[in-house]
N, C-alpha and C. Protein backbone atom coordinates (compact mmCIF):
# COMPACT_ATOMS: atom_id res chain seq x y z
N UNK A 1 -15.77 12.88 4.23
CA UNK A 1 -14.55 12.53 4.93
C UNK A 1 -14.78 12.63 6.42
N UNK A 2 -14.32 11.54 7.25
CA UNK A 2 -13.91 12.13 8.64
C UNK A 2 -13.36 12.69 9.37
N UNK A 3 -13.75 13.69 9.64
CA UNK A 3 -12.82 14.58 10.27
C UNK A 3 -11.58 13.98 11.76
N UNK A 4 -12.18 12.64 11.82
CA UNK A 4 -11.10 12.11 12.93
C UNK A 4 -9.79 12.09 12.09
N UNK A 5 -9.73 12.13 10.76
CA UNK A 5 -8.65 10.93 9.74
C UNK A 5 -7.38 12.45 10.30
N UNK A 6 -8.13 13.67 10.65
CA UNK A 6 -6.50 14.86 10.59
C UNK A 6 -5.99 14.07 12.12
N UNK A 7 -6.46 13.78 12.92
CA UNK A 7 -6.17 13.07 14.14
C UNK A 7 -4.62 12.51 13.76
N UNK A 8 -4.12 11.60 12.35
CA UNK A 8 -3.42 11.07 11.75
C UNK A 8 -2.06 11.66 11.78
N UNK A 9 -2.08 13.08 11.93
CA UNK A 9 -1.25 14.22 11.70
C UNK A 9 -0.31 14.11 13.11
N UNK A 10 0.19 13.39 13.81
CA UNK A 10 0.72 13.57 14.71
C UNK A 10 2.29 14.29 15.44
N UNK A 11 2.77 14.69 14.15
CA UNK A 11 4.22 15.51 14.27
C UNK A 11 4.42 16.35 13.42
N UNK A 12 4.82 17.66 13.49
CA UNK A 12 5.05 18.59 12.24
C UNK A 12 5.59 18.09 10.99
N UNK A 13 6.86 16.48 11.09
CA UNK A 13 6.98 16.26 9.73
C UNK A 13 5.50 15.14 8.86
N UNK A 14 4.89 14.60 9.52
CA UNK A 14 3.17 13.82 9.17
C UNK A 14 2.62 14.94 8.51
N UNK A 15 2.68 16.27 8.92
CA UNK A 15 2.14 17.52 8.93
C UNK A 15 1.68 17.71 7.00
N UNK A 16 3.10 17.44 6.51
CA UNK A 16 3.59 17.50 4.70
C UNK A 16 4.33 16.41 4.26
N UNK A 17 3.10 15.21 4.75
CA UNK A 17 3.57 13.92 3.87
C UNK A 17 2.17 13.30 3.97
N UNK A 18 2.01 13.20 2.72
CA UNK A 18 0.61 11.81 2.63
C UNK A 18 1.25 11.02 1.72
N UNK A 19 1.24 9.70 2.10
CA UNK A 19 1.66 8.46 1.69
C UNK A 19 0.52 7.83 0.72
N UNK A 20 0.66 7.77 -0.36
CA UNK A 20 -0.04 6.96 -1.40
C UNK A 20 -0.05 6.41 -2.46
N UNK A 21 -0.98 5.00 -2.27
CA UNK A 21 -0.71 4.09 -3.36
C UNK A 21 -1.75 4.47 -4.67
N UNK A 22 -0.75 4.08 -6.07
CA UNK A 22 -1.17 4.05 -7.13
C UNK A 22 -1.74 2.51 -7.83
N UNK A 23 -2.86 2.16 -8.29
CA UNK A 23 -2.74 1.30 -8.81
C UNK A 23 -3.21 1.84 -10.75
N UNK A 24 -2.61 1.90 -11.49
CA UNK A 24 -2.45 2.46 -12.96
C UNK A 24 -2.17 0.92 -13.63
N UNK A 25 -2.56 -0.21 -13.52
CA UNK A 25 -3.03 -1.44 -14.49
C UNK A 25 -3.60 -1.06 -15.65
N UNK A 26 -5.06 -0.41 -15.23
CA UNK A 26 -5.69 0.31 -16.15
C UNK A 26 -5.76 1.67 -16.24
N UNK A 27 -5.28 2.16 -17.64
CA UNK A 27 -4.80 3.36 -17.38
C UNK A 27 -5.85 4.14 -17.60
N UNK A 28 -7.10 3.65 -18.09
CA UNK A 28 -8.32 4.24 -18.08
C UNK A 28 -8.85 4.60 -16.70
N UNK A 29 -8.80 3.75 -15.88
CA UNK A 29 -9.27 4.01 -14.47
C UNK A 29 -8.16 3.72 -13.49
N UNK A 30 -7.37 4.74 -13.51
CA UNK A 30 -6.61 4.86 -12.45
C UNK A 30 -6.81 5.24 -10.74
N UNK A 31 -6.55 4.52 -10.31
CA UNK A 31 -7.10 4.21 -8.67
C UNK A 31 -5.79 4.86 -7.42
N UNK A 32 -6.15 5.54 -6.36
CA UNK A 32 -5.42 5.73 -5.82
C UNK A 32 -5.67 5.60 -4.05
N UNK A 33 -4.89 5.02 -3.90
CA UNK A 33 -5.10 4.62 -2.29
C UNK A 33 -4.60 5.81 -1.15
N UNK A 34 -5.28 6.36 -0.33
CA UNK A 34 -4.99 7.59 0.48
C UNK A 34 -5.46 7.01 1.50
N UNK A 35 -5.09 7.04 2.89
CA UNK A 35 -5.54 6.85 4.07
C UNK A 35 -6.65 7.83 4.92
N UNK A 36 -6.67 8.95 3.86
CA UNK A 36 -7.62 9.83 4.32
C UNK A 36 -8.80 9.73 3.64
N UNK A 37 -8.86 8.77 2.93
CA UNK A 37 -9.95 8.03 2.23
C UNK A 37 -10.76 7.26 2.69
N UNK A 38 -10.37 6.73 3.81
CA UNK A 38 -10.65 5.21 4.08
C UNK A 38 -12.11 5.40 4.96
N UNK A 39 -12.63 6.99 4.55
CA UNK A 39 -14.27 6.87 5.30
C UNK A 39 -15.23 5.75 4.26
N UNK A 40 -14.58 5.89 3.15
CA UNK A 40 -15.40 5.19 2.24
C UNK A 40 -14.90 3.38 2.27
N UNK A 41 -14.14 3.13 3.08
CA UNK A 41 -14.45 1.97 3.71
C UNK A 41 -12.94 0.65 3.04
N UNK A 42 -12.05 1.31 1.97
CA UNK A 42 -11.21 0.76 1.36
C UNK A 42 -9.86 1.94 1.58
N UNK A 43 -10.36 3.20 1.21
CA UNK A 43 -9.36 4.40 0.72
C UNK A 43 -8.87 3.83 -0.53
N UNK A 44 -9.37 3.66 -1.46
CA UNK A 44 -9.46 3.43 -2.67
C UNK A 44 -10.06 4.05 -3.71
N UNK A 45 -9.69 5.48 -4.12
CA UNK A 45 -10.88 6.20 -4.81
C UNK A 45 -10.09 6.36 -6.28
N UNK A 46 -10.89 6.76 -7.15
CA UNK A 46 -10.35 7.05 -8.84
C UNK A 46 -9.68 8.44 -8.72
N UNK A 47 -8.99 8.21 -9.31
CA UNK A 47 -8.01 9.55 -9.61
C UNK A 47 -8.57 10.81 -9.51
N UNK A 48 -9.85 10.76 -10.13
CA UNK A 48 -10.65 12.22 -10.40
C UNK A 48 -10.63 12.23 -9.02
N UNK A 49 -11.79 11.49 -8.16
CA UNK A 49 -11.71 12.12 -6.87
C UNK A 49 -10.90 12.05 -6.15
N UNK A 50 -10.05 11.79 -6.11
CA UNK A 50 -8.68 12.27 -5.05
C UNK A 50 -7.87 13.48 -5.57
N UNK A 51 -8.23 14.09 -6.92
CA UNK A 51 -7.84 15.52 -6.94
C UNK A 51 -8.69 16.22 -6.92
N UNK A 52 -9.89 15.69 -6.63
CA UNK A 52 -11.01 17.11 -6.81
C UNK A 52 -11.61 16.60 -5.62
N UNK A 53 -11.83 15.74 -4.32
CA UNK A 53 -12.63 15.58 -2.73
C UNK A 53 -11.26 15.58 -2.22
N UNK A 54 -10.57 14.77 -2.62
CA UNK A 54 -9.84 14.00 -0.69
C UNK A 54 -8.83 15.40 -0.86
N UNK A 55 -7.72 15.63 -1.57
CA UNK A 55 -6.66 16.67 -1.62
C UNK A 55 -7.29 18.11 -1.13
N UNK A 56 -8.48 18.80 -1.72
CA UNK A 56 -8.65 19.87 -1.25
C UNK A 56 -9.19 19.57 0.17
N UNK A 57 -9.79 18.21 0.65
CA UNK A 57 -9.99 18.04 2.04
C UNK A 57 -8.91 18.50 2.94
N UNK A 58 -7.64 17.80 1.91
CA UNK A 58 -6.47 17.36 2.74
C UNK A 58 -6.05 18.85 2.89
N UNK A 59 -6.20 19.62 2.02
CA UNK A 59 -5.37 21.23 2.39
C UNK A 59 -6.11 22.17 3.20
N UNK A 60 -7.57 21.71 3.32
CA UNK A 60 -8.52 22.54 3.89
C UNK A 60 -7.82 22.31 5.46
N UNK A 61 -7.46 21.55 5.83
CA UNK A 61 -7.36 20.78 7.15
C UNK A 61 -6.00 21.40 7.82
N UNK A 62 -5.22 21.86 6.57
CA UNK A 62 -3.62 21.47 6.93
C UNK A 62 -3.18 23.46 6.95
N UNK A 63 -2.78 23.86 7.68
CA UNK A 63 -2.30 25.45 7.44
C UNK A 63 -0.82 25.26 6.84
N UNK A 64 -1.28 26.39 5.85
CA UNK A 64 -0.14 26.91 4.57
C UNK A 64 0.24 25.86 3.97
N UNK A 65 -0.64 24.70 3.78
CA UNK A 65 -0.49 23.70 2.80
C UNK A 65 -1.08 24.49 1.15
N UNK A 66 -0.27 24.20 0.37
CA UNK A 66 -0.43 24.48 -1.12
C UNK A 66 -0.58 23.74 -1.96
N UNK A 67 -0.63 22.57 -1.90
CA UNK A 67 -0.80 21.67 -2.83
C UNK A 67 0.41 21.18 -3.53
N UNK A 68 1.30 21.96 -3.93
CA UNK A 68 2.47 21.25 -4.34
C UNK A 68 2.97 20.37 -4.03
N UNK A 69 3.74 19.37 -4.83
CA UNK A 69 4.37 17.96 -4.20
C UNK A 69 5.27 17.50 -5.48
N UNK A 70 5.84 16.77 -4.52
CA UNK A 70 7.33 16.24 -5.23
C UNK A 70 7.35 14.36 -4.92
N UNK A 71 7.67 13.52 -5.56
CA UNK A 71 7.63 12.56 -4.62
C UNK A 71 9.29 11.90 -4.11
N UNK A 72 9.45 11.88 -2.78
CA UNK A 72 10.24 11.56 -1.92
C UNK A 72 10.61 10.34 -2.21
N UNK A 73 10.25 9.05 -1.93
CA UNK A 73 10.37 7.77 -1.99
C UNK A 73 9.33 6.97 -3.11
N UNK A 74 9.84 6.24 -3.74
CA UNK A 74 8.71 5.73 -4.47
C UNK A 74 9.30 4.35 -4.38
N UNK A 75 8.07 3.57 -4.58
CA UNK A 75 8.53 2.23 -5.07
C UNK A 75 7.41 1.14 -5.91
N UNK A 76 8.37 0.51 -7.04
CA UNK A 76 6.91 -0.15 -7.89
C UNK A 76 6.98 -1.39 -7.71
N UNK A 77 5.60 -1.96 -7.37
CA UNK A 77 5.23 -3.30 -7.07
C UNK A 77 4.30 -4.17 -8.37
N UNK A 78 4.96 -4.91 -9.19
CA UNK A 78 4.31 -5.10 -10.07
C UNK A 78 3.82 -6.92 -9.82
N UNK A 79 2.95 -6.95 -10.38
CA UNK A 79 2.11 -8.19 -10.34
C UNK A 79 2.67 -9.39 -11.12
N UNK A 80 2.93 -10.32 -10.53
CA UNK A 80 3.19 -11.50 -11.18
C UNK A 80 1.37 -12.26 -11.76
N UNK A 81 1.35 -12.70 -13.42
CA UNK A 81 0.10 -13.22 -13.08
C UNK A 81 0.99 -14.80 -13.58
C-alpha cells in the first residue's frame, strides 16, 4: 500500500468513512473496490484481501479505529445485459 493514500483523510469526519464498491455477480469471487487500494493500479481486490491487507492497513493508519462498521448509505447498481 501507499502510504500517500492516508493523505486522503482530510477532515475528522473522512477520518471513519471508507467508501466502497461491491461487485458480488459472482458470488464465488467477490470483488471489492477501496480507494486505498488503488496502489495496485484498479483498487479492485477480492474480498479475502481487503479483509486480511487493505482494512488492517486501513486501521493501522487510523487512531482508535476498531474495525467495526455499519453501512450508512448504500446503493445497488445492477447491470442491464
Amino acid at each position: 500500500m501507499n502510504n500517500n493514500s492516508k493523505a486522503i483523510y482530510k477532515n475528522r469526519a473522512t477520518l471513519r468513512v471508507d467508501w466502497i464498491g461491491v461487485d458480488s455477480s459472482n458470488p464465488d469471487n467477490i470483488m471489492i473496490f477501496d480507494v486505498n487500494a488503488m496502489s495496485n493500479g484498479t483498487g479492485w481486490v477480492t474480498l479475502s484481501d481487503w479483509e486480511n491487507i487493505v482494512v488492517p492497513y486501513i486501521l493501522e493508519g487510523i487512531p482508535k479505529a476498531n474495525g467495526r462498521w455499519h453501512m450508512k448509505c448504500c446503493a445497488e447498481i445492477e447491470s442491464v445485459n
